[in-house]
Protein backbone atom coordinates (compact mmCIF):
# COMPACT_ATOMS: atom_id res chain seq x y z
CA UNK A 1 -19.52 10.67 -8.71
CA UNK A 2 -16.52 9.28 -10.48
CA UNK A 3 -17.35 8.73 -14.38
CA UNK A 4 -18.09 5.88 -16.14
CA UNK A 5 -15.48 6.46 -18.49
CA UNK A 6 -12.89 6.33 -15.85
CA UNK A 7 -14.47 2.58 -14.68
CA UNK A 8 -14.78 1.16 -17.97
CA UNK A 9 -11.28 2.13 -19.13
CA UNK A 10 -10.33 0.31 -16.05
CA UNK A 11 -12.18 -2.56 -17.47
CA UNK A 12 -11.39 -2.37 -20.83
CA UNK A 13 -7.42 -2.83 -19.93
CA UNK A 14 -8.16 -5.74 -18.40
CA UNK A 15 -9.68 -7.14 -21.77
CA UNK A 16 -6.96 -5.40 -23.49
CA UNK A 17 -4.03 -6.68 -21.60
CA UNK A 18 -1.65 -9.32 -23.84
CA UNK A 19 -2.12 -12.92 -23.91
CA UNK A 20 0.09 -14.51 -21.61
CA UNK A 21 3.75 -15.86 -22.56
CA UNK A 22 5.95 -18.11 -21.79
CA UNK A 23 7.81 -15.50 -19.67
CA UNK A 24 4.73 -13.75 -18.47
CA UNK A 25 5.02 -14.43 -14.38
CA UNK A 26 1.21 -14.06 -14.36
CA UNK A 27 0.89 -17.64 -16.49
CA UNK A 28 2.62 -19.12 -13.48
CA UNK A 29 0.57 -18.59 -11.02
CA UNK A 30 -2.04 -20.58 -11.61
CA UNK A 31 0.31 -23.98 -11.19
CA UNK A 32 2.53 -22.58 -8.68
CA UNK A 33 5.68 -22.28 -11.27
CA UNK A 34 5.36 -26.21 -10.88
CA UNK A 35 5.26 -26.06 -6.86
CA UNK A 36 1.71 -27.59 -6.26
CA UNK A 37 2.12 -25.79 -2.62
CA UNK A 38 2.11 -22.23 -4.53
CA UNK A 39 -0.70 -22.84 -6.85
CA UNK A 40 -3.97 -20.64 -6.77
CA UNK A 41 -7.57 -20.93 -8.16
CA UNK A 42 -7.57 -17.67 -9.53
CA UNK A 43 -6.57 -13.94 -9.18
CA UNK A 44 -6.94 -10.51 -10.40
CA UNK A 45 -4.21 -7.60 -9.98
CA UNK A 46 -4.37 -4.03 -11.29
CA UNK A 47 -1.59 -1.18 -11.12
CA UNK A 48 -1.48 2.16 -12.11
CA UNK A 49 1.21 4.83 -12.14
CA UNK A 50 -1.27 8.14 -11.42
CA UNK A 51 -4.66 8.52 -9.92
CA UNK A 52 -5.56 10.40 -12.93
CA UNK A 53 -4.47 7.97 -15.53
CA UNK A 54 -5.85 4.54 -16.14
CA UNK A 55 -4.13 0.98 -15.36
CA UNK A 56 -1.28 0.08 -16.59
CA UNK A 57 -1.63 -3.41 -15.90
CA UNK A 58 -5.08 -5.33 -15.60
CA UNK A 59 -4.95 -8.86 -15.43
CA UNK A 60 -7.42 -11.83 -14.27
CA UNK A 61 -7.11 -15.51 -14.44
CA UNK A 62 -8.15 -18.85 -13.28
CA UNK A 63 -11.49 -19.04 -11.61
CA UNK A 64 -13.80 -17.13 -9.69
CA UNK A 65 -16.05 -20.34 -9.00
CA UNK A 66 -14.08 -23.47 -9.61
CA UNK A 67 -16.64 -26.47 -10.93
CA UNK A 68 -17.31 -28.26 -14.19
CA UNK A 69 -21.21 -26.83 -14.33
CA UNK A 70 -20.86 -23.91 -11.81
CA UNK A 71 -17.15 -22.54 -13.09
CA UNK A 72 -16.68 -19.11 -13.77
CA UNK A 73 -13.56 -17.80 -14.75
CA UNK A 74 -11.81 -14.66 -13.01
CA UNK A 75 -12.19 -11.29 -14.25
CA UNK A 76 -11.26 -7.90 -12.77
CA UNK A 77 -14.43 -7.42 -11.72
CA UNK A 78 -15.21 -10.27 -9.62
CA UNK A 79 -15.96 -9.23 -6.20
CA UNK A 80 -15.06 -11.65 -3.23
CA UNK A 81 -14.92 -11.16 0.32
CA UNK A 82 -11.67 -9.22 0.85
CA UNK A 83 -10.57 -9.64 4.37
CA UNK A 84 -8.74 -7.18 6.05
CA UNK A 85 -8.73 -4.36 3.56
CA UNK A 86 -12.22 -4.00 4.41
CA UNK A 87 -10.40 -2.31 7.79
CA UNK A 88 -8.83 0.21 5.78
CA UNK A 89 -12.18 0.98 3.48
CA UNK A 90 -13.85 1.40 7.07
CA UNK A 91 -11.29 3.79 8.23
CA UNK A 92 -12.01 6.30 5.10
CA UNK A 93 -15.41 6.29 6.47
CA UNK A 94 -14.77 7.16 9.80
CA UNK A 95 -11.76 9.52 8.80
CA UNK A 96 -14.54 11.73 6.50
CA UNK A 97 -16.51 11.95 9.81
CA UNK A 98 -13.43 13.01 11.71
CA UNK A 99 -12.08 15.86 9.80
CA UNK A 100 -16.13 17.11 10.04
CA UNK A 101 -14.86 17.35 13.75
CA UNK A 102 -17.69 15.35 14.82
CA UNK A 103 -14.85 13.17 16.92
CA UNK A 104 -11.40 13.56 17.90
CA UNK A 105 -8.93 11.37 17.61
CA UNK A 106 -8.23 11.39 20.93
CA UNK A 107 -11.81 11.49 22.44
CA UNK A 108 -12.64 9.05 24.86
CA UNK A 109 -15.29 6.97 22.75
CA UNK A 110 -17.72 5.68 25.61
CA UNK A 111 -19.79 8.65 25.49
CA UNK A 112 -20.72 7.53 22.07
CA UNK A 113 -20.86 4.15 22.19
CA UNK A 114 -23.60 4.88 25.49
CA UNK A 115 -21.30 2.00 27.66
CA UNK A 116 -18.04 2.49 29.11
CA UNK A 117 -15.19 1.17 27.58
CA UNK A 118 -12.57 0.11 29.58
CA UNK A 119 -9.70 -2.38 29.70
CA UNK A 120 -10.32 -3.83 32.71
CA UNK A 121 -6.56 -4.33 34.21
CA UNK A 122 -6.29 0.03 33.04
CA UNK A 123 -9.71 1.34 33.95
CA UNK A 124 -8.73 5.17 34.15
CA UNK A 125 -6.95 4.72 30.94
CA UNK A 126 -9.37 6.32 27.73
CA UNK A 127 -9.88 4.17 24.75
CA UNK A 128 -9.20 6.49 21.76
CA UNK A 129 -9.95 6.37 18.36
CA UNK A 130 -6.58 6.96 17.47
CA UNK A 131 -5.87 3.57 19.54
CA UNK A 132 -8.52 1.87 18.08
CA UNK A 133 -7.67 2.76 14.25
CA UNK A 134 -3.88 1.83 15.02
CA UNK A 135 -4.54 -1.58 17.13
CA UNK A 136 -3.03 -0.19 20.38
CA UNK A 137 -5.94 -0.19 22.38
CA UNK A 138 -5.51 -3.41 24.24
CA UNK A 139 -8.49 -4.99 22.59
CA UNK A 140 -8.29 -8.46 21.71
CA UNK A 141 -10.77 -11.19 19.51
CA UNK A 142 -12.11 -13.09 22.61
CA UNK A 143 -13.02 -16.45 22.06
CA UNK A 144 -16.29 -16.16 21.46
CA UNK A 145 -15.48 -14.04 18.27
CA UNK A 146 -17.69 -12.16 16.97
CA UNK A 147 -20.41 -11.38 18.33
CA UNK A 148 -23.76 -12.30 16.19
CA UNK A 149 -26.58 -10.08 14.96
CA UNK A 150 -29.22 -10.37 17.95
CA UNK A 151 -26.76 -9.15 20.87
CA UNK A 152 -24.88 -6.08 21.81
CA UNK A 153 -20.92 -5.07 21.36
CA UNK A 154 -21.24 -4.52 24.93
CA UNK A 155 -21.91 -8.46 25.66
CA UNK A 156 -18.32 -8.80 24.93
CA UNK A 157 -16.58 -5.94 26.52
CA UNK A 158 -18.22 -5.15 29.43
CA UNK A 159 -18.21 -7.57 32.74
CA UNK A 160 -22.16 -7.97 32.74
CA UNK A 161 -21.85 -8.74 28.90
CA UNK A 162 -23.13 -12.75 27.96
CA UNK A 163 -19.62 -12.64 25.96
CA UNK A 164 -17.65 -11.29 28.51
CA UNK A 165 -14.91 -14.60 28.22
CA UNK A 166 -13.54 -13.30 31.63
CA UNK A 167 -12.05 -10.38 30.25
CA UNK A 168 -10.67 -12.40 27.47
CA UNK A 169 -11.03 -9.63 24.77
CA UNK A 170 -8.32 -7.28 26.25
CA UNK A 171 -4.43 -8.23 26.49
CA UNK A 172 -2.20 -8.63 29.72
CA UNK A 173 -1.44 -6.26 32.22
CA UNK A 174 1.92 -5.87 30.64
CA UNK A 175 0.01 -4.20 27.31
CA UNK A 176 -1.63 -0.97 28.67
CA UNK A 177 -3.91 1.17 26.21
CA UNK A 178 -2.43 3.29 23.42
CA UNK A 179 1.60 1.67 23.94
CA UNK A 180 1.57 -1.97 22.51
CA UNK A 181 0.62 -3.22 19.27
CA UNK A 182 -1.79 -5.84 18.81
CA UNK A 183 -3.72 -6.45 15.37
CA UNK A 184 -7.48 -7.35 16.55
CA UNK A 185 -9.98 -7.11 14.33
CA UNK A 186 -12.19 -6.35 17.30
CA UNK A 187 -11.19 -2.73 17.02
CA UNK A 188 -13.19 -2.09 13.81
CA UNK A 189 -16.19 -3.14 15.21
CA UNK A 190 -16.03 -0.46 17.60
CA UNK A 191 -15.08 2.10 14.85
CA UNK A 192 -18.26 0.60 13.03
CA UNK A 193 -20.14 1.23 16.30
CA UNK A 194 -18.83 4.77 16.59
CA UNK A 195 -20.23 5.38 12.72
CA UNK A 196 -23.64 4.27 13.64
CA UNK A 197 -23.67 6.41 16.41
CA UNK A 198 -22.50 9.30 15.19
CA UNK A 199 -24.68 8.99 11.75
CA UNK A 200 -27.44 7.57 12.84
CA UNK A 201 -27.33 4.92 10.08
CA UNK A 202 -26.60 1.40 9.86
CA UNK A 203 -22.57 0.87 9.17
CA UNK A 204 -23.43 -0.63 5.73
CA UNK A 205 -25.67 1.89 4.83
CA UNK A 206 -23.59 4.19 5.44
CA UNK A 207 -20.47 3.14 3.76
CA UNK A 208 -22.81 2.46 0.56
CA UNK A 209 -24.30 6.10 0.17
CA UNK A 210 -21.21 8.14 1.67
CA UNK A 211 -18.13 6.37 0.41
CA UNK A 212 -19.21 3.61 -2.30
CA UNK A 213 -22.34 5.53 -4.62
CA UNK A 214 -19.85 9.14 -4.99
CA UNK A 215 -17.10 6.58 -5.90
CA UNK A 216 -19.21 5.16 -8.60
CA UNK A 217 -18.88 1.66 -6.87
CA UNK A 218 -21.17 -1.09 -6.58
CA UNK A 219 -19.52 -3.06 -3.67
CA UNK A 220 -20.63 -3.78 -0.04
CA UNK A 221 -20.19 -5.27 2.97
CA UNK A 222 -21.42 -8.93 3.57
CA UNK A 223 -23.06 -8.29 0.08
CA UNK A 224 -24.99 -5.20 1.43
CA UNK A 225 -26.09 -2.71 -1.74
CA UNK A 226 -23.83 -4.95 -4.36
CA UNK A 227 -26.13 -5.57 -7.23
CA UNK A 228 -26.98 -9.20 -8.70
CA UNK A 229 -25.21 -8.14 -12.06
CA UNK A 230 -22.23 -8.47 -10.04
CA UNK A 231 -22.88 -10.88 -7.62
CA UNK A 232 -23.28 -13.03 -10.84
CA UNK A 233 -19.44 -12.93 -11.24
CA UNK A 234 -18.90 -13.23 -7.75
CA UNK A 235 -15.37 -15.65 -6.60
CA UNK A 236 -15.99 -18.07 -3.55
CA UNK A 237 -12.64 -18.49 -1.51
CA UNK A 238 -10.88 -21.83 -1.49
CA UNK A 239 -8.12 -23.98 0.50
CA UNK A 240 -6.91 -27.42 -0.59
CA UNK A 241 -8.14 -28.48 2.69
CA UNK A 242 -11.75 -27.85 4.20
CA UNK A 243 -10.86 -25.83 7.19
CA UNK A 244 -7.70 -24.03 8.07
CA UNK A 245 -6.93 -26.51 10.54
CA UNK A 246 -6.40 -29.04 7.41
CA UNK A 247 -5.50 -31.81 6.49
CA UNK A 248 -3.81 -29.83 3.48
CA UNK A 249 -3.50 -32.12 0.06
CA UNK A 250 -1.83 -29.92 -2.43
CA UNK A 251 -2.50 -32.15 -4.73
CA UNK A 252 -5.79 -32.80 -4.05
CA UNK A 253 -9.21 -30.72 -5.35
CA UNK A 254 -9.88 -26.87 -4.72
CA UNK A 255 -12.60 -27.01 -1.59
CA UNK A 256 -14.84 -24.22 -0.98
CA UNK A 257 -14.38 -22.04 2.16
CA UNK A 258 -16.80 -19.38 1.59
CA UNK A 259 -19.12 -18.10 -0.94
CA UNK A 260 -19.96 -20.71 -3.10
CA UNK A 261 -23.42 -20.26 -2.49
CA UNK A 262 -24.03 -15.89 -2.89
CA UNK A 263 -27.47 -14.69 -1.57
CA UNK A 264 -29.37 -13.61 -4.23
CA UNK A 265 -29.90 -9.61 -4.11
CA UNK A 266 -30.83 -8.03 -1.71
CA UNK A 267 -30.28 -10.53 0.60
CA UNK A 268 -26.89 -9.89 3.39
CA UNK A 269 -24.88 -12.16 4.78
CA UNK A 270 -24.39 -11.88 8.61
CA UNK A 271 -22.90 -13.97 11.62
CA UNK A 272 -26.34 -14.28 14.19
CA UNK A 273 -26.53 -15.10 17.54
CA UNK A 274 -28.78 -17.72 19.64
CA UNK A 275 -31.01 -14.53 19.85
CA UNK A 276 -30.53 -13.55 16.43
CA UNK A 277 -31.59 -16.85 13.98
CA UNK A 278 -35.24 -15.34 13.45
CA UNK A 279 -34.17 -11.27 12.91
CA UNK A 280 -34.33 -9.90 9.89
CA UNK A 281 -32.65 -6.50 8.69
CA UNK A 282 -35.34 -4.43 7.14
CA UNK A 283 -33.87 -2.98 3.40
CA UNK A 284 -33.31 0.88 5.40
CA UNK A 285 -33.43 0.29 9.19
CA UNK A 286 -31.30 1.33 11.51
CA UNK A 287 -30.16 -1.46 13.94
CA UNK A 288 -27.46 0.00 16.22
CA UNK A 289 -25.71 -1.25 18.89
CA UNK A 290 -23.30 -4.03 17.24
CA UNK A 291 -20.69 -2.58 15.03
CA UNK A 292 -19.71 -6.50 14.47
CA UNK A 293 -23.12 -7.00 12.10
CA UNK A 294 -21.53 -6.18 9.11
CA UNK A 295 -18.18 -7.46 9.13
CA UNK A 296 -16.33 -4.22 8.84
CA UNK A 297 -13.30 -5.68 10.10
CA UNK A 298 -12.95 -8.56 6.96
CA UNK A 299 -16.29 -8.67 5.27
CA UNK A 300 -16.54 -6.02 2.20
CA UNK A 301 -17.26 -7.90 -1.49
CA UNK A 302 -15.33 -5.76 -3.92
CA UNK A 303 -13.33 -6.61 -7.19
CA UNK A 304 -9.82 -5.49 -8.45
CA UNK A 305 -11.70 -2.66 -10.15
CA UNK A 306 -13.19 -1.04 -6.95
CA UNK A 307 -10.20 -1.51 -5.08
CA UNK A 308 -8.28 0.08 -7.82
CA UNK A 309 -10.67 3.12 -7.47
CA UNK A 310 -10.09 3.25 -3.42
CA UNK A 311 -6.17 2.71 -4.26
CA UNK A 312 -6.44 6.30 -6.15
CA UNK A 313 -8.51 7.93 -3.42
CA UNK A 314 -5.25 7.32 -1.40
CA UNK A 315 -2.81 8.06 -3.94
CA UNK A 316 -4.22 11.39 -5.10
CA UNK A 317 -4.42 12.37 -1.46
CA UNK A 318 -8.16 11.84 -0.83
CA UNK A 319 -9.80 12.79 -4.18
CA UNK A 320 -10.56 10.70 -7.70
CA UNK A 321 -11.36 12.68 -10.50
CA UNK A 322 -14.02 15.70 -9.19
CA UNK A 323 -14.92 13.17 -6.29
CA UNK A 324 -13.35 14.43 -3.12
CA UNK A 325 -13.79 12.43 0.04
CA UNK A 326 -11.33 13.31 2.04
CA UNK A 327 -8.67 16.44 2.37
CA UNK A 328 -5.01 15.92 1.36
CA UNK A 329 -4.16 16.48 5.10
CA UNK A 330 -6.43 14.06 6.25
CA UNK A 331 -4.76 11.15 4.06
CA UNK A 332 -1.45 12.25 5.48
CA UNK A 333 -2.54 12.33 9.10
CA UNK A 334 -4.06 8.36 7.93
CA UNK A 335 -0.45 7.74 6.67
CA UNK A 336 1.84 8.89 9.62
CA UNK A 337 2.91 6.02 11.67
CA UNK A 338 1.04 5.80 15.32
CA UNK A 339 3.20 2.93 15.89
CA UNK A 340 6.51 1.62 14.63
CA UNK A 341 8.05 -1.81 15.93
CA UNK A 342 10.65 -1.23 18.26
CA UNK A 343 12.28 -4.68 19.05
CA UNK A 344 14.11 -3.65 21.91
CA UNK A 345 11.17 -3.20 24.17
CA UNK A 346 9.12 -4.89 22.37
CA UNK A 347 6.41 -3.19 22.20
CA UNK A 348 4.29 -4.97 19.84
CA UNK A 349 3.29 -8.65 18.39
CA UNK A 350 4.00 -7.20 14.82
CA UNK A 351 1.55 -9.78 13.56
CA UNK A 352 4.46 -12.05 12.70
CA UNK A 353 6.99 -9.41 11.75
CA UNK A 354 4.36 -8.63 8.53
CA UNK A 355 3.28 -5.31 10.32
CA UNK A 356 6.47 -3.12 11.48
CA UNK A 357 4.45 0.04 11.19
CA UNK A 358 0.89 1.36 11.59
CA UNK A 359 -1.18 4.61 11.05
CA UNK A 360 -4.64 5.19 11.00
CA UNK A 361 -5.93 2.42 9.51
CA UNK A 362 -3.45 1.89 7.14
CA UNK A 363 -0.55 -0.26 7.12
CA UNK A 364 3.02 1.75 6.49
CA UNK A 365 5.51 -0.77 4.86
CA UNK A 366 8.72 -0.18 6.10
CA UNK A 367 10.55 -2.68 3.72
CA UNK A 368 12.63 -4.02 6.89
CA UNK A 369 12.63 -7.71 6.64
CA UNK A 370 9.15 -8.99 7.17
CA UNK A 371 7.65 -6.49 5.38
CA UNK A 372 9.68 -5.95 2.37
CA UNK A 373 7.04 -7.32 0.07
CA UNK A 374 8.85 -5.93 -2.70
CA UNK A 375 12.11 -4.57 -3.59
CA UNK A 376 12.08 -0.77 -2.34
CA UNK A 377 8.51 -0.94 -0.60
CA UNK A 378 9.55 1.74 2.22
CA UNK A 379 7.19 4.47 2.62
CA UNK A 380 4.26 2.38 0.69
CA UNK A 381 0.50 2.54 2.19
CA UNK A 382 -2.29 0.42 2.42
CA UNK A 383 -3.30 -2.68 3.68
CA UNK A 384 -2.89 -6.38 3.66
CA UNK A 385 -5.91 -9.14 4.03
CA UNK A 386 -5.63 -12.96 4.41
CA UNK A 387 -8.87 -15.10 5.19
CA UNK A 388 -10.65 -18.51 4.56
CA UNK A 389 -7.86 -19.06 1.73
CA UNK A 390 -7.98 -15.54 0.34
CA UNK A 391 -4.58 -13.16 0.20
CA UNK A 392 -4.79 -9.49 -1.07
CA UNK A 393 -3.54 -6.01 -1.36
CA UNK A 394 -3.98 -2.59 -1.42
CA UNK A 395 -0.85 -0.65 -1.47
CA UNK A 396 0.19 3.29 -2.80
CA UNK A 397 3.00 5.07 -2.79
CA UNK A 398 2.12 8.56 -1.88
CA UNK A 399 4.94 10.80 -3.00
CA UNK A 400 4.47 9.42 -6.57
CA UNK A 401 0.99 8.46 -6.79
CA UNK A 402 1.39 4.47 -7.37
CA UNK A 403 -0.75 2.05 -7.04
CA UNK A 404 -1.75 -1.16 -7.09
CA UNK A 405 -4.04 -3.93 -5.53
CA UNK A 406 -4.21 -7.56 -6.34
CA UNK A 407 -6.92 -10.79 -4.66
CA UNK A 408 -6.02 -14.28 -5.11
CA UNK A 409 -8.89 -16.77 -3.86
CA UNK A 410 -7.29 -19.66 -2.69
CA UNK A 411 -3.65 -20.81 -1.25
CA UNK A 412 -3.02 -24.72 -1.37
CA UNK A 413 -0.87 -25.05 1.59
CA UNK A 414 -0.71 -23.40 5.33
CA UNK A 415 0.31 -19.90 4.99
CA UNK A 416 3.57 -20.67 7.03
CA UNK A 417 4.55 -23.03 4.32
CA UNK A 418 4.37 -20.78 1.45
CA UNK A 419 6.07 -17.82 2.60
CA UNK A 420 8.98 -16.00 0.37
CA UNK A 421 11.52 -14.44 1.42
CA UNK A 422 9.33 -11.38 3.62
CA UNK A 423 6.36 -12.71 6.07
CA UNK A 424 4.22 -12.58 2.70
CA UNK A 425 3.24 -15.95 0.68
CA UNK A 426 5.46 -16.33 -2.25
CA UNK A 427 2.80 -15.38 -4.56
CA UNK A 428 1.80 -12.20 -3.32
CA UNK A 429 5.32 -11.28 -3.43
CA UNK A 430 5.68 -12.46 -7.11
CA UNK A 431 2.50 -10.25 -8.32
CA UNK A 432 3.63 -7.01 -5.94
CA UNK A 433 7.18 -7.48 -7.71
CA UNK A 434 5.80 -7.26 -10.83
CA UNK A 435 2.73 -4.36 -10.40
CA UNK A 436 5.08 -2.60 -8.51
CA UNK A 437 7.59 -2.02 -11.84
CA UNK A 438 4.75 -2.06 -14.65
């Protein structure tokens, strides 16, 4: 288990860190630099230069819970529901199974999942692992998305299934398995599925007493295993609008999206079914059968800090400290692109021109227009989230062992109005730019 010492110097930087300046770009955030469109609640951002070394930059600021009697200010530590990082936490899980050689990357996964899985325009085509990790399966959020605690992953993707939406969750003919990119966080309920199967233990269980306790970390998904200590500092998420849909008033108040309200400990938060409102998850039982339960595809609560501690898994090629999770190869293998954009064909979506390249679970910036989230990003690893007014990141730089993560809970405008100059919101871009040289 990584050391306390390790964690609380972590923590301690953060407390440690300069008062802001006139010139600090971290004082500017918070207003927007004057643009009301590019102001955020709150935000924490950590970087470091070596997995063995600890931050050189810790920062937090704003609020984790905006409100005269319920405000809480931001600290490094606040966890908040992450988004789609939570994709690349849930590949290390499924990766440490993987180099066990208890699946192959190319396996076809029905066997496991005890249905068939088929796209149903390719039916003699294998969905892979390697497909489903790298969003080229053909898989597709149907629009009943997700599917609720009380019914089966197989409602959805099979034709008998009460969420079938006529096939809805896989693409077009035109998009056959394992050649076209499309970013669906479908996919990671299926890897959840394939954990559960092959473990034996519920995906959150799992994750807590495989990847999070040898880490040293406290976090969980949907709140699973995170302790009320921490859930005390928790961050709710927050638009100037009260649904993505708007209306947006920049200049208007901070409105909750999600988390406002955190169950107490050791209570979970899950999406249910019509089947599902009276179930209840028993503290150690094994459910099975729904790899969506848990939210492994958006829903982890972690902080800055445990991010940073994930960021150095990466960076020091699978191992923090004496805490080894994965091999060295089997980071590589994560980082090697299964996909790059190719525009002639096209042969991807490109999720806006944001993702250009894509390994195994990770995202691989290329720093080629829309994903040039900061001057000289090429060959950087990690992955990008965006959600019910949350943006974050998790990115490392292999060769060197970089790092550096950063959560902001709220945006005040449409994300297509406060983009910079990349397919990133200006602010992301200003706190990358400035981890990325500290």
């Amino acid at each position: 288990m990584i050391s306390r010492r390790t964690l609380m110097a972590t923590a301690a930087a953060a407390v440690a860190s300069p008062a802001f300046s006139q010139d600090d770009p971290f004082s500017r955030l918070l207003t927007g630099a004057g643009d009301p469109k590019r102001a955020v609640p709150g935000y924490a951002a950590i970087a470091f230069r070596r997995p063995d070394q600890t931050a050189v930059l810790a920062k937090a600021g704003g609020y984790a819970v905006d409100g005269l009697e319920t405000g809480r200010i931001m600290r490094t530590d606040s966890p908040m529901r992450i988004a789609s990082i939570s994709k690349l936490v849930c590949a290390i899980g499924f990766m440490m199974l993987q180099q066990q050689e208890r699946i192959g990357l190319d396996d076809d996964v029905s066997d496991l999942l005890r249905f068939t899985l088929r796209h149903p325009l390719f039916p003699d085509v294998p969905i892979t692992p390697r497909m489903l990790l790298s969003h080229t399966s053909g898989l597709r959020n149907g629009p009943s998305f997700p599917v609720g605690l009380g019914r089966q992953l197989a409602d959805a993707l099979t034709p008998a299934g009460k969420q079938w939406d006529g096939g809805a969750w896989f693409g077009p003919a035109t998009e056959p398995p394992g050649q076209y990119f499309a970013y669906a966080d479908v996919n990671f309920a299926v890897i959840a599925q394939l954990i559960e199967r092959m473990t034996g233990m519920r995906f959150d269980l799992y994750m807590t007493r495989r990847v999070f306790e040898p880490l040293g970390l406290e976090c969980g998904y949907n709140w699973s295993g995170v302790p009320q200590k921490l859930r005390n500092y928790g961050a709710a998420l927050y638009r100037k609008a009260p649904g993505e849909d708007g209306p947006w008033n920049a200049a208007g108040p901070w409105q909750p999206q999600l988390d406002a309200v955190i169950p107490k400990a050791p209570e979970i938060a899950v999406t249910r079914s019509p089947e599902g409102e009276t179930l209840r998850l028993a503290p150690d039982e094994y459910e099975g059968g729904n790899g969506f339960v848990f939210s492994p595809q958006g829903g982890l609560r972690a902080s800055a800090r445990d991010l940073e501690v994930i960021a150095r898994l990466l960076a020091g090629g699978g191992q923090v400290d004496a805490v080894r999770l994965l091999r060295p190869e089997t980071i590589q293998l994560m980082a090697t692109p299964v996909w790059r954009y190719d525009a002639a064909k096209p042969n991807g979506d490109a999720y806006g021109g944001a993702i250009l390249a894509c390994g195994l679970g990770v995202q691989i910036l290329t720093d080629a227009g829309g994903d040039s989230l900061f001057p000289d990003c090429a060959g950087w690893i990690g992955h990008a989230g965006d959600a019910y007014g949350l943006v974050s990141g998790l990115w490392v730089q292999p060769s060197t062992g970089r790092g550096m993560t950063y959560l902001v809970n709220g945006t005040a405008a449409p994300l297509a109005e406060i983009r910079g100059r990349s397919r990133f919101t200006a602010v992301e871009e200003q706190i990358a730019g400035v981890l990325a040289v500290a």
